[in-house]
Protein backbone atom coordinates (compact mmCIF):
# COMPACT_ATOMS: atom_id res chain seq x y z
CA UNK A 1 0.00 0.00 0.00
CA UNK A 2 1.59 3.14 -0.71
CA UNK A 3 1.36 5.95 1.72
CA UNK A 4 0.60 8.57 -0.86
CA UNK A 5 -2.85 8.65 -0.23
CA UNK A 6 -2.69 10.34 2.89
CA UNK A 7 -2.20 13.78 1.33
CA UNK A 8 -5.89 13.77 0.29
CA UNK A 9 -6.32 14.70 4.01
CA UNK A 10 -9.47 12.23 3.52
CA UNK A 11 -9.86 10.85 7.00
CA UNK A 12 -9.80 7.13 8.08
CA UNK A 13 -10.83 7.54 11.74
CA UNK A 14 -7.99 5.66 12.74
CA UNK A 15 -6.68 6.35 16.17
CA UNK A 16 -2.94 7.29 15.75
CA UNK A 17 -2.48 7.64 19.51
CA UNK A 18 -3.06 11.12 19.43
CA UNK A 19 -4.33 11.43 22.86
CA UNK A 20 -8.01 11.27 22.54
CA UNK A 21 -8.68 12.69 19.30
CA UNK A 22 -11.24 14.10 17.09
CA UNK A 23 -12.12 10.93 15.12
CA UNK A 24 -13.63 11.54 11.24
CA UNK A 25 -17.17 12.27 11.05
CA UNK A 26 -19.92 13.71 9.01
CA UNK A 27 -18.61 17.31 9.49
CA UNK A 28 -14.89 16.03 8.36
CA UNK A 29 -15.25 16.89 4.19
CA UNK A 30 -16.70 20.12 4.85
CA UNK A 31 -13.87 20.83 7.55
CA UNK A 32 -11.06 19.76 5.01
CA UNK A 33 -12.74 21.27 2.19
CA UNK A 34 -12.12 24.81 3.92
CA UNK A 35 -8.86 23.88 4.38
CA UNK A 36 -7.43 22.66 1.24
CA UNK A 37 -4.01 24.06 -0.74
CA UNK A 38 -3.53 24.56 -4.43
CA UNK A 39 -2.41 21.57 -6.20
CA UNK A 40 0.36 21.45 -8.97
CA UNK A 41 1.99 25.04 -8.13
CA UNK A 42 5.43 24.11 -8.35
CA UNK A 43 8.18 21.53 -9.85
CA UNK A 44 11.73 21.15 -8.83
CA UNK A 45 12.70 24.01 -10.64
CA UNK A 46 10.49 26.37 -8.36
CA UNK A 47 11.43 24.52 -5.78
CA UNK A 48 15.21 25.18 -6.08
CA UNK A 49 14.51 28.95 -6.57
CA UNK A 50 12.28 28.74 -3.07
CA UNK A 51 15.08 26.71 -1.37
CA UNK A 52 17.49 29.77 -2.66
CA UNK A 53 15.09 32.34 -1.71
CA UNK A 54 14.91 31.11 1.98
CA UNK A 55 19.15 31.43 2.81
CA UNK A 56 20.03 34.08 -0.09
CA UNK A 57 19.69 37.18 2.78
CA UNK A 58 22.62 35.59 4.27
CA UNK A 59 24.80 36.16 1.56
CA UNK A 60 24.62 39.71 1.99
CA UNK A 61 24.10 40.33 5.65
CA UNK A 62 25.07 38.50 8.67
CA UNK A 63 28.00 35.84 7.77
CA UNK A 64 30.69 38.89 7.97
CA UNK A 65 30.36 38.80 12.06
CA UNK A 66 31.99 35.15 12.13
CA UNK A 67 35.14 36.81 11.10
CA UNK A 68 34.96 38.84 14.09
CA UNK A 69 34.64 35.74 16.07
CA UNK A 70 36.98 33.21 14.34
CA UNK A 71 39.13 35.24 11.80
CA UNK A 72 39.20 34.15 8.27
CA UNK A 73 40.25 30.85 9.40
CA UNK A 74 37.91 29.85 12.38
CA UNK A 75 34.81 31.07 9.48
CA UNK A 76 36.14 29.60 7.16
CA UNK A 77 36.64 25.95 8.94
CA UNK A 78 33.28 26.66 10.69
CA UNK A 79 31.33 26.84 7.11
CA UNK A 80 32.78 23.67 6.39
CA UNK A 81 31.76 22.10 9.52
CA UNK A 82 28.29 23.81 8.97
CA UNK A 83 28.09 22.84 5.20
CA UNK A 84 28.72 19.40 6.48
CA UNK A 85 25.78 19.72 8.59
CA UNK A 86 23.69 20.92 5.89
CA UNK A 87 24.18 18.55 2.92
CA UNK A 88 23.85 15.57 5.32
CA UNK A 89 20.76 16.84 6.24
CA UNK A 90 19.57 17.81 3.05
CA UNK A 91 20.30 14.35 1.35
CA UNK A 92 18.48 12.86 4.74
CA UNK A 93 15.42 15.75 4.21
CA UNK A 94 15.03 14.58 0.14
CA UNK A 95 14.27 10.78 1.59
CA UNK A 96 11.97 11.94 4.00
CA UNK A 97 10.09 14.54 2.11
CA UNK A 98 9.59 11.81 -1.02
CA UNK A 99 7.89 9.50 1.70
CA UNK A 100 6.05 11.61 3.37
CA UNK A 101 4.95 14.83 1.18
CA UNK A 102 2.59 16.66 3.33
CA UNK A 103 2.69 20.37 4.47
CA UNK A 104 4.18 19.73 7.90
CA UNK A 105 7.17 19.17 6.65
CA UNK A 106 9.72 18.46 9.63
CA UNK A 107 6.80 18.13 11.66
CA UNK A 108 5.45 15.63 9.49
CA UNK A 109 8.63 13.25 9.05
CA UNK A 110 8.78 13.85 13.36
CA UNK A 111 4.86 12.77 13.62
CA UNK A 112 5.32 9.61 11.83
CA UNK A 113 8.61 8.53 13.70
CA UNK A 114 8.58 10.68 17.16
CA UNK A 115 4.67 10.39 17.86
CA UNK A 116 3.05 13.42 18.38
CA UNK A 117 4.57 14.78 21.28
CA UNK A 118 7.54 14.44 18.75
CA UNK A 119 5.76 16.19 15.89
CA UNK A 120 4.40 19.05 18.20
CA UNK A 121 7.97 20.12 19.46
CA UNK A 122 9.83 19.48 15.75
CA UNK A 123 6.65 21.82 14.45
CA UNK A 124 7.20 24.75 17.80
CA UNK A 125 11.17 24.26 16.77
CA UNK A 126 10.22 25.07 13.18
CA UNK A 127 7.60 27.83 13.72
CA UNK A 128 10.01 29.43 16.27
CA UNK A 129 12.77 29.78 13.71
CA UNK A 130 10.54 31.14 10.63
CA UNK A 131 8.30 33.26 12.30
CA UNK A 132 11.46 34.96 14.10
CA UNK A 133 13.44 35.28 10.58
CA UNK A 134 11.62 37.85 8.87
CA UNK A 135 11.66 39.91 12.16
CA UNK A 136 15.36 39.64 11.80
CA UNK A 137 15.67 40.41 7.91
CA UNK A 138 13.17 43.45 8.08
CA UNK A 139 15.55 45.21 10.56
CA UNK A 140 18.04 44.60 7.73
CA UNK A 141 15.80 45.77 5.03
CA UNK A 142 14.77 48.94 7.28
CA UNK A 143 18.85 50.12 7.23
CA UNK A 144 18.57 49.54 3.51
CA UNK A 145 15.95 51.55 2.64
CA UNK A 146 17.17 54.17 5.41
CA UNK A 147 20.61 54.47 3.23
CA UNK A 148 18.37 54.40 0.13
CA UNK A 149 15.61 55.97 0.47
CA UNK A 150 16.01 57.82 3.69
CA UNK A 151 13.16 55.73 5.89
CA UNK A 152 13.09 53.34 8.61
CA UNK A 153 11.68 51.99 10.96
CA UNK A 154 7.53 50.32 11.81
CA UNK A 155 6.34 52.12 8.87
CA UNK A 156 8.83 50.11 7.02
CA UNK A 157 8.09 46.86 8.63
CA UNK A 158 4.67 47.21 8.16
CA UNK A 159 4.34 47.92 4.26
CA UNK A 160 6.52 44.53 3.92
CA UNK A 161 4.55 42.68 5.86
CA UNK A 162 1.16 44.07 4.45
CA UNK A 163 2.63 43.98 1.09
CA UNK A 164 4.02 40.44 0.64
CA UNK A 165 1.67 38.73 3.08
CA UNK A 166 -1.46 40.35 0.64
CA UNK A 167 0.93 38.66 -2.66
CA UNK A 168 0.72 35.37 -0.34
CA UNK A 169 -3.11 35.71 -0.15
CA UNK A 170 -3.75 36.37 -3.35
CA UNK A 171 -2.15 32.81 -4.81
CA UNK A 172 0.75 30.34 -4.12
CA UNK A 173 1.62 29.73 -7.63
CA UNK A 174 1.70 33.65 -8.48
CA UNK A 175 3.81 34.14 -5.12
CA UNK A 176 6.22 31.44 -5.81
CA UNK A 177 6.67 32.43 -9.50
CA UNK A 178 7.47 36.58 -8.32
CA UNK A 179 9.88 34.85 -6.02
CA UNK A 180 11.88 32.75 -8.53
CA UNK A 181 11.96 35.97 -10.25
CA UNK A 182 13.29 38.34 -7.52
CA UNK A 183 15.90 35.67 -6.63
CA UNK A 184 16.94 35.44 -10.05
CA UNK A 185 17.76 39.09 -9.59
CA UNK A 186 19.56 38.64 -6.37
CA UNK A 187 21.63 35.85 -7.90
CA UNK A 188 23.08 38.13 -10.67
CA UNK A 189 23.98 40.75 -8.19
CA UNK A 190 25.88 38.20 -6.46
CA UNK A 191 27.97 36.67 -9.51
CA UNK A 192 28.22 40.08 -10.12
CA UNK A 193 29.97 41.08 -6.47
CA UNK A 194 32.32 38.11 -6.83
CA UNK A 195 33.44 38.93 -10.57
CA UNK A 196 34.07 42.62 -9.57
CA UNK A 197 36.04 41.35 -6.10
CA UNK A 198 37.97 38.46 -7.74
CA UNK A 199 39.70 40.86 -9.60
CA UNK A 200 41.09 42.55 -6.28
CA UNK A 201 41.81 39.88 -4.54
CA UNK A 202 44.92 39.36 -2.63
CA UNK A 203 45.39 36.12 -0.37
CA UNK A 204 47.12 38.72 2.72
CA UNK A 205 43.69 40.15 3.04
CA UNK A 206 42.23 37.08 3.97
CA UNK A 207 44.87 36.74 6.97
CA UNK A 208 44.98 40.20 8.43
CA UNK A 209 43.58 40.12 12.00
CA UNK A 210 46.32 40.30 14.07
CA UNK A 211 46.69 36.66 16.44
CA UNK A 212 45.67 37.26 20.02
CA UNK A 213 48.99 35.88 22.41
CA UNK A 214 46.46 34.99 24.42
CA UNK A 215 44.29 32.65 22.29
CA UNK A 216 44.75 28.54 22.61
CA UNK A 217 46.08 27.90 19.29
CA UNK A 218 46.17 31.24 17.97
CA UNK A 219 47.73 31.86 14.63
CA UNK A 220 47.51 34.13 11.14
CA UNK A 221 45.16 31.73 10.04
CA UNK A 222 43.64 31.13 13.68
CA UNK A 223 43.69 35.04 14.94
CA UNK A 224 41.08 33.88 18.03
CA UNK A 225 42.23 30.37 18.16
CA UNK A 226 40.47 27.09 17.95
CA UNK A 227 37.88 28.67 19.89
CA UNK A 228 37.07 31.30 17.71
CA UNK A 229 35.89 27.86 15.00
CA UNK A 230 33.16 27.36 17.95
CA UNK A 231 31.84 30.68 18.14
CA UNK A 232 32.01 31.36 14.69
CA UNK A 233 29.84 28.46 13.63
CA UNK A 234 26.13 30.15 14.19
CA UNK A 235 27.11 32.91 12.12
CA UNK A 236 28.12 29.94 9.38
CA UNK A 237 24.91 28.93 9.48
CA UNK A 238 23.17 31.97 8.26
CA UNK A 239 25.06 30.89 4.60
CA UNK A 240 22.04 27.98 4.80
CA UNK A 241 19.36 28.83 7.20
CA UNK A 242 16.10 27.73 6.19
CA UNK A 243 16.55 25.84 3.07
CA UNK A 244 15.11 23.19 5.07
CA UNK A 245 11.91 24.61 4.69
CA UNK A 246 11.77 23.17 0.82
CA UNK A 247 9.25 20.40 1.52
CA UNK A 248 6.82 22.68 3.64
CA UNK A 249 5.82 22.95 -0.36
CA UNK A 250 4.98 19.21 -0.65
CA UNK A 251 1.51 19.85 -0.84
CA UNK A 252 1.62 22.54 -3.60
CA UNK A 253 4.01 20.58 -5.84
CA UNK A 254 3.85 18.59 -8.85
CA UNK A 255 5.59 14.64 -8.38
CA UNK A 256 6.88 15.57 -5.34
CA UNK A 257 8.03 12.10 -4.43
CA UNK A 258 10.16 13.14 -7.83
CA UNK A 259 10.62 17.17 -7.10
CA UNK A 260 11.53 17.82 -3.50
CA UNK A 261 14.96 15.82 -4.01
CA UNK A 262 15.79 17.57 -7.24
CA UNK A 263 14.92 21.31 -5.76
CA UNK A 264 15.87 20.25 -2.46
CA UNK A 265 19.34 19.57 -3.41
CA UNK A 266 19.70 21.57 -5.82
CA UNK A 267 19.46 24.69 -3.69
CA UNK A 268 21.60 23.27 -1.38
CA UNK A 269 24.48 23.02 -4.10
CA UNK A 270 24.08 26.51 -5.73
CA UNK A 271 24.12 27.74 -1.46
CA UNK A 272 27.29 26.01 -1.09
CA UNK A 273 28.60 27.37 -3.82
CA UNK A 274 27.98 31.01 -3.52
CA UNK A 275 29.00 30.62 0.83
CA UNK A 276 32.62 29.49 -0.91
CA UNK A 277 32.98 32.24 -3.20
CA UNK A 278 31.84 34.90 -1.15
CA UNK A 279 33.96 34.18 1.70
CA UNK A 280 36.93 34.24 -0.27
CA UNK A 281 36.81 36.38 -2.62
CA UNK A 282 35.08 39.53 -0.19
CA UNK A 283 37.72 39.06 2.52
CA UNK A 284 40.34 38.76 -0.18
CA UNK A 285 39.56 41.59 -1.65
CA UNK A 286 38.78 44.42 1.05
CA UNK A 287 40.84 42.39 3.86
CA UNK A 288 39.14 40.40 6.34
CA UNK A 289 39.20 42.97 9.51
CA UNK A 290 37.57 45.78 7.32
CA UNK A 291 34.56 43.96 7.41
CA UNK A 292 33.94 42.29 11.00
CA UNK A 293 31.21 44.52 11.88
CA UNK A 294 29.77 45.78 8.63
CA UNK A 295 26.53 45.72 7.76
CA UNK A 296 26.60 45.94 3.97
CA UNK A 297 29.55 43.10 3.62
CA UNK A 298 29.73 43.25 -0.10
CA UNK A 299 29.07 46.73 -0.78
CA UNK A 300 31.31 47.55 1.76
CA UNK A 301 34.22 45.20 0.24
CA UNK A 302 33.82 46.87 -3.46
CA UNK A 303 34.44 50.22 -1.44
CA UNK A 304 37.22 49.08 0.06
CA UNK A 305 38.72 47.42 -2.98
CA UNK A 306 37.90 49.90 -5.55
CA UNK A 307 38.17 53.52 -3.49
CA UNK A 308 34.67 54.50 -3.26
CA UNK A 309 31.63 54.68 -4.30
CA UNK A 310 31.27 52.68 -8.18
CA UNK A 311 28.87 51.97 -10.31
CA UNK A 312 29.08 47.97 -9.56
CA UNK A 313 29.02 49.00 -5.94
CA UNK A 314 25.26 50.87 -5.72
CA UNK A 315 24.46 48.08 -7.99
CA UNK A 316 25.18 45.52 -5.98
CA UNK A 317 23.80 47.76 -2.96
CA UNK A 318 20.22 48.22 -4.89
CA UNK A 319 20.03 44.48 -5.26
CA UNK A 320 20.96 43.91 -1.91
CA UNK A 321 17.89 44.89 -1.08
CA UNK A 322 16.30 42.52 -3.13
CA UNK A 323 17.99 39.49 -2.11
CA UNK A 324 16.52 40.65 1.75
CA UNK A 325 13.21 41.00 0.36
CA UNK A 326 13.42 36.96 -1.28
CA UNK A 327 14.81 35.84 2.11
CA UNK A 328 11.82 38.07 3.59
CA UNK A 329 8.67 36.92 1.34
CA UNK A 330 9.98 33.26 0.90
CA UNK A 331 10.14 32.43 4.80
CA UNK A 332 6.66 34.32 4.54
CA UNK A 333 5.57 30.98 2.88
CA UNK A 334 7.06 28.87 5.13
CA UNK A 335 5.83 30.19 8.53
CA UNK A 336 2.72 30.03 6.91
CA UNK A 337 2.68 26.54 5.31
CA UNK A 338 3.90 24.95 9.07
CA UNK A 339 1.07 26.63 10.89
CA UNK A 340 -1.31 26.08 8.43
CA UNK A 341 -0.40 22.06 8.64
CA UNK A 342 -0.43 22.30 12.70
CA UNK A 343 -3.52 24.31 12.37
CA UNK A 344 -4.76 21.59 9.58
CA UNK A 345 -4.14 18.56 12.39
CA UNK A 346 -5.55 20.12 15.21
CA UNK A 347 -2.00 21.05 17.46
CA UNK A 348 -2.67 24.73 17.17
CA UNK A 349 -6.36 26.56 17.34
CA UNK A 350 -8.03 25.22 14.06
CA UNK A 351 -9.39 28.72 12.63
CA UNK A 352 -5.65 29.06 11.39
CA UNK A 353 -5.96 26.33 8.92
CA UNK A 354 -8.82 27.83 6.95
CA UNK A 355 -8.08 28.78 3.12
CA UNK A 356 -9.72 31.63 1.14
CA UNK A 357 -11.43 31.41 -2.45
CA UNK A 358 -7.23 31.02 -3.97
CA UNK A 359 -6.70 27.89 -1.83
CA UNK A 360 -4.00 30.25 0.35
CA UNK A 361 -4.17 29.78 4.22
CA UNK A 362 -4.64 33.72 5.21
CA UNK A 363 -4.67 32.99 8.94
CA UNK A 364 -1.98 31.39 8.80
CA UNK A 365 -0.33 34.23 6.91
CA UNK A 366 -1.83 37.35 9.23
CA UNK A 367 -1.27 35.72 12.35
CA UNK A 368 2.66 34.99 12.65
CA UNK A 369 3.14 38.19 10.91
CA UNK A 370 1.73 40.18 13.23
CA UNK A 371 3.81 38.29 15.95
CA UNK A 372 6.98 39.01 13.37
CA UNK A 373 5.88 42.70 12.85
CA UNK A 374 6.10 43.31 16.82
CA UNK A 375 9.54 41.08 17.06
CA UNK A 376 10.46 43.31 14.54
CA UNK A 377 10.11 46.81 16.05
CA UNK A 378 11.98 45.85 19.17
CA UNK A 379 14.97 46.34 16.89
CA UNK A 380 16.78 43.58 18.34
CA UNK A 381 18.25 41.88 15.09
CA UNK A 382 21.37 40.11 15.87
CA UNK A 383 19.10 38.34 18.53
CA UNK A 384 16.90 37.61 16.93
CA UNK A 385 19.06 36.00 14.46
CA UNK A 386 20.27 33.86 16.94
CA UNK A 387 16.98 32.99 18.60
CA UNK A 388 15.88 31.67 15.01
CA UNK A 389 19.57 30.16 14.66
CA UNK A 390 18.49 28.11 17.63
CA UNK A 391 14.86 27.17 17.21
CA UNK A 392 16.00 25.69 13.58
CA UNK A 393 19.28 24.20 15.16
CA UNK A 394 16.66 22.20 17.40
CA UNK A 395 14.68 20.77 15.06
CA UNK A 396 17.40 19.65 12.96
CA UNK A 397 18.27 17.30 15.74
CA UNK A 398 14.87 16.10 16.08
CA UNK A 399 14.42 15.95 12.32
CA UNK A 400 17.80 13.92 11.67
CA UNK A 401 16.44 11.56 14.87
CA UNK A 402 13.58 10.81 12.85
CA UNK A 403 15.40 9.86 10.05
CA UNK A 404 17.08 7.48 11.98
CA UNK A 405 13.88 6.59 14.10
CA UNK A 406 12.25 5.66 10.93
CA UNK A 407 14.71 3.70 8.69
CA UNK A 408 14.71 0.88 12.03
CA UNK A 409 11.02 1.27 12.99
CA UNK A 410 9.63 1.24 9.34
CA UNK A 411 12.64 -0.29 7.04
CA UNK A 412 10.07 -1.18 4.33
CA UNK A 413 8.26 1.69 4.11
CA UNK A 414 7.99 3.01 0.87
CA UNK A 415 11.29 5.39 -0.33
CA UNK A 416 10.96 6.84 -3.67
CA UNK A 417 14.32 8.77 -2.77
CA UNK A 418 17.08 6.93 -0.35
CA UNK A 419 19.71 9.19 1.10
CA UNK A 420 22.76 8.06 0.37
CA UNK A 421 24.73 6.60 3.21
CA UNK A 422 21.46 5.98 4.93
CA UNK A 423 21.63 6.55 8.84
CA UNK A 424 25.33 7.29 8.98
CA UNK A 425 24.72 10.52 6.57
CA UNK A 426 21.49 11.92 8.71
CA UNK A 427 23.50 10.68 12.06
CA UNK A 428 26.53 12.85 10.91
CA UNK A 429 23.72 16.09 10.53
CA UNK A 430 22.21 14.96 13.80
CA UNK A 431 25.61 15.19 15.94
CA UNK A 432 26.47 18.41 13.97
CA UNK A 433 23.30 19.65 15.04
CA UNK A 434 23.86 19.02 18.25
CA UNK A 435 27.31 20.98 18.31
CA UNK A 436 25.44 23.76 16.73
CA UNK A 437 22.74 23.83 19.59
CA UNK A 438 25.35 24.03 22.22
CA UNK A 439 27.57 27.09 20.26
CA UNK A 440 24.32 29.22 19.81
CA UNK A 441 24.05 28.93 23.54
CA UNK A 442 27.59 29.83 24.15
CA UNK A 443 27.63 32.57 21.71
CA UNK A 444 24.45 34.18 23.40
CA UNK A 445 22.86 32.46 26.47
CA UNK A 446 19.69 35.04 26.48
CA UNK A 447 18.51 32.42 23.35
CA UNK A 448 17.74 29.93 25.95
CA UNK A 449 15.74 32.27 28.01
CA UNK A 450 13.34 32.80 24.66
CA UNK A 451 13.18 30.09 22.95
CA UNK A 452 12.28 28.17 26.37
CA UNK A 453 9.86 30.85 27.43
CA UNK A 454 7.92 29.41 23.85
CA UNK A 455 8.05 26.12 24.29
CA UNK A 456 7.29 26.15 27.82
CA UNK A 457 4.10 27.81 26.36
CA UNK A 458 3.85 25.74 23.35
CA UNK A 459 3.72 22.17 25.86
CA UNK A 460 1.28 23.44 28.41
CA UNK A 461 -1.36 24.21 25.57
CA UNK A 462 -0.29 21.12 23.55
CA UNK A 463 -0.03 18.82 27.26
CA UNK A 464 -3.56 20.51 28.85
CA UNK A 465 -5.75 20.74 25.37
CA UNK A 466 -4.63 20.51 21.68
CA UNK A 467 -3.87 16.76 21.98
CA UNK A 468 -6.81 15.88 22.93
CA UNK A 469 -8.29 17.96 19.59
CA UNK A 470 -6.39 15.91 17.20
CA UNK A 471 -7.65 15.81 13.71
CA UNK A 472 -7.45 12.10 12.23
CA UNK A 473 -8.09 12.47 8.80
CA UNK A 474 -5.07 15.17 8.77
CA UNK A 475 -2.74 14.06 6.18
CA UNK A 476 0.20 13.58 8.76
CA UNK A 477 -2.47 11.88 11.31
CA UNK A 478 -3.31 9.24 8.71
CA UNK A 479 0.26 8.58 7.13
CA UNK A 480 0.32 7.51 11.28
CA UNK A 481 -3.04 5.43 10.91
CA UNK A 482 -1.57 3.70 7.76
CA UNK A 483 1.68 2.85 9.61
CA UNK A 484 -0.46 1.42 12.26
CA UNK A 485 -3.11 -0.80 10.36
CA UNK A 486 -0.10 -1.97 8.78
CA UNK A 487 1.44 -3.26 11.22
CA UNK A 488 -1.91 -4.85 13.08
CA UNK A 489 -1.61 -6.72 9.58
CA UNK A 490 1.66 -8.61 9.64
């Protein structure tokens, strides 16, 4: 029997040791019928672009402040370490997403191995680190437009939030396409950035921040010592932060048991790709200390390099702003898609799950931005980057666990996609992960304080009423109440 039915969201009634439950029933069409997603929006193509979209901020913004920690050398060995992570994961996430092509996502592949205690925290983990994001990356766009345009601030937040939550609303196939498009844009301004500081380069740049006596291990290459790899490595992840959120799409996507490998993967290798040339080529070029607390990297590395002020340089600095705004309207999508699927199953209030007349899940959109929108005028960016470092940091661990979970509880379940080393890829991500948790923490302990002030939240709703409201004919509910009649079979 192949689990691909379960996407219909048709319910079976089968208990899936939800807690109680809200069983299938008369009233179960017309609830799913409100609560339904557009069909065929996207192939592997589109998919790439969104997986892009997601991480392509952090090209421009926010990987310059590992050099600060680490030197050249420490960020440089700490994007390894954190690319590692990454394509592991990825290559674990294009199995998973194949098998199980729902909405929820992480919190999907967690329900079906974890239970849904399991699937509940994976999903808080999740929503923590995309509805925190765009707080982060509208603080960014706000100094762009103050540079450009001369204004800052809530108004700013709030016509990007009104305006690319309303292109959400108003269709996923539309939104997804303007994406593509926008991060198309973003892309040339970065080939164009590493063209113009290739030709500048110099390897003594790379190498300039002088090595503190002081340091374990300190060196030219090592200016902070092999501590500075440690405390450099949450600022490695902002190279590939969110392109996890791929098969969030699932539902929306044509073949995905074909497409979310191919775009999953695919954006992971044009990521990895750009996080190598850019840090090499912009510390090369403008010298690795000139940039440890700047907060236009690129543009500031053409300045340096070139003089001044070029004509490559506002280029690049225009579409700058564009690459925040893909970041910005593509994790838009996400935050929306995971509630929407919690919503869907009955872990979070169930008015979130309702879609309009375009098949687009508005609560889901309004709500979390309005959360994000009031993150964001706190002006607290760098933690917030770090509190959304740490959310997703968690539920890579429980993501990579279910991996693991799943290839010995269910080893013939049905794997259009098999990830390539099997458990010993997804268990390298999963201790990688776990490093990562623990150097977010170290790097700023007030993350703990947030994050756990959520979830403490998050449990006593889930532990006192939402799992006792679980939907059953929920697509991740019934990939569950397949596993299970399966099973009673053998």
């Amino acid at each position: 029997m192949t689990d691909q039915r379960a996407t219909t969201g048709a319910g079976s009634g089968t208990s899936s040791g939800a807690g109680s439950g809200t069983g299938s029933g008369p009233g179960d069409a017309e609830y799913f019928e409100e609560r339904q997603l557009q069909r065929g929006a996207a192939g592997w193509v589109l998919l790439a672009g969104l997986g892009v979209a997601y991480v392509i901020s952090g090209d421009f913004a926010g990987w310059n402040f590992g050099l600060a920690e680490g030197g050249w050398g420490g960020m440089l060995v700490a994007t390894i370490v954190i690319g590692t992570l990454y394509f592991c994961m990825v290559l674990g996430l294009a199995e998973l997403s194949s098998t199980i092509s729902t909405a929820g996502g992480g919190y999907g592949f967690a329900r079906r191995a974890l239970g849904p205690w399991g699937g509940f925290l994976t999903g808080t983990a999740i929503l923590i680190e995309y509805a925190i994001a765009p707080a982060a990356i509208a603080n960014f766009i706000s100094a762009y437009t103050e540079s450009l345009f001369g204004i800052s601030g809530p108004l700013v937040f709030a016509l990007f939030y009104a305006v690319f939550i309303g292109l959400h609303i108003y269709g996923v196939g539309e939104a997804l396409k303007l994406m593509f498009v926008i991060t198309a844009i973003a892309v040339v301004a970065l080939l164009v950035f590493v063209v113009a500081a290739a030709l500048q380069f110099d390897p003594a740049n790379l190498t300039d921040i002088p090595a503190d006596p002081d340091a374990a291990g300190s060196s030219s290459f090592l200016p902070l010592g092999v501590l500075g790899i440690w405390a450099a490595l949450p600022y490695a992840i902002w190279f590939f932060l969110a392109v996890e959120g791929v098969p969030l799409a699932a539902e929306e996507t044509k073949d995905p048991a074909k497409a979310m490998p191919r775009g999953i993967i695919a954006a992971m290798l044009i990521l990895a790709a750009f996080a190598a040339m850019i840090l090499v080529v912009g510390p090369g070029a403008a010298g690795s200390q000139s940039l440890t607390e700047s907060g236009n990297p690129l543009v500031d590395t053409l300045e340096t390099a070139y003089d001044g002020s070029t004509a490559v340089s506002t280029f690049v600095n225009v579409i700058g702003l564009l690459g925040l705004v893909a970041s910005f309207f593509s994790i838009i999508y996400a935050y929306s898609r995971q509630t929407f699927a919690l919503s869907r199953a009955g872990y979070l209030p169930t008015v979130l799950s309702k879609t309009g007349s375009r098949k687009t899940p508005y609560l889901a959109l309004i709500v979390p931005g309005v959360i994000g929108f009031v993150m964001a005028v706190f002006n607290q960016g760098d933690l917030l980057i770090l509190v959304a470092v740490f959310g997703a940091t968690i539920s890579y661990v429980l993501m990579m666990t279910s991996h693991i979970v799943l290839r010995f509880k269910e080893p013939d379940l049905e794997r259009p996609y098999r990830t390539p080393g099997g458990i010993v890829t997804t268990g390298i991500a999963l201790v990688l992960s776990l490093v990562a948790v623990v150097a977010c923490y170290v790097v700023e302990p007030r993350v703990i304080l947030v994050t756990a002030g959520v979830f403490v939240l998050a449990i006593a709703y889930f532990g006192l009423y939402s799992r006792h409201h679980i939907r059953q004919g929920a697509p991740e509910e019934e990939f569950a109440a397949i596993s299970d009649a399966e099973k009673g079979l053998k």
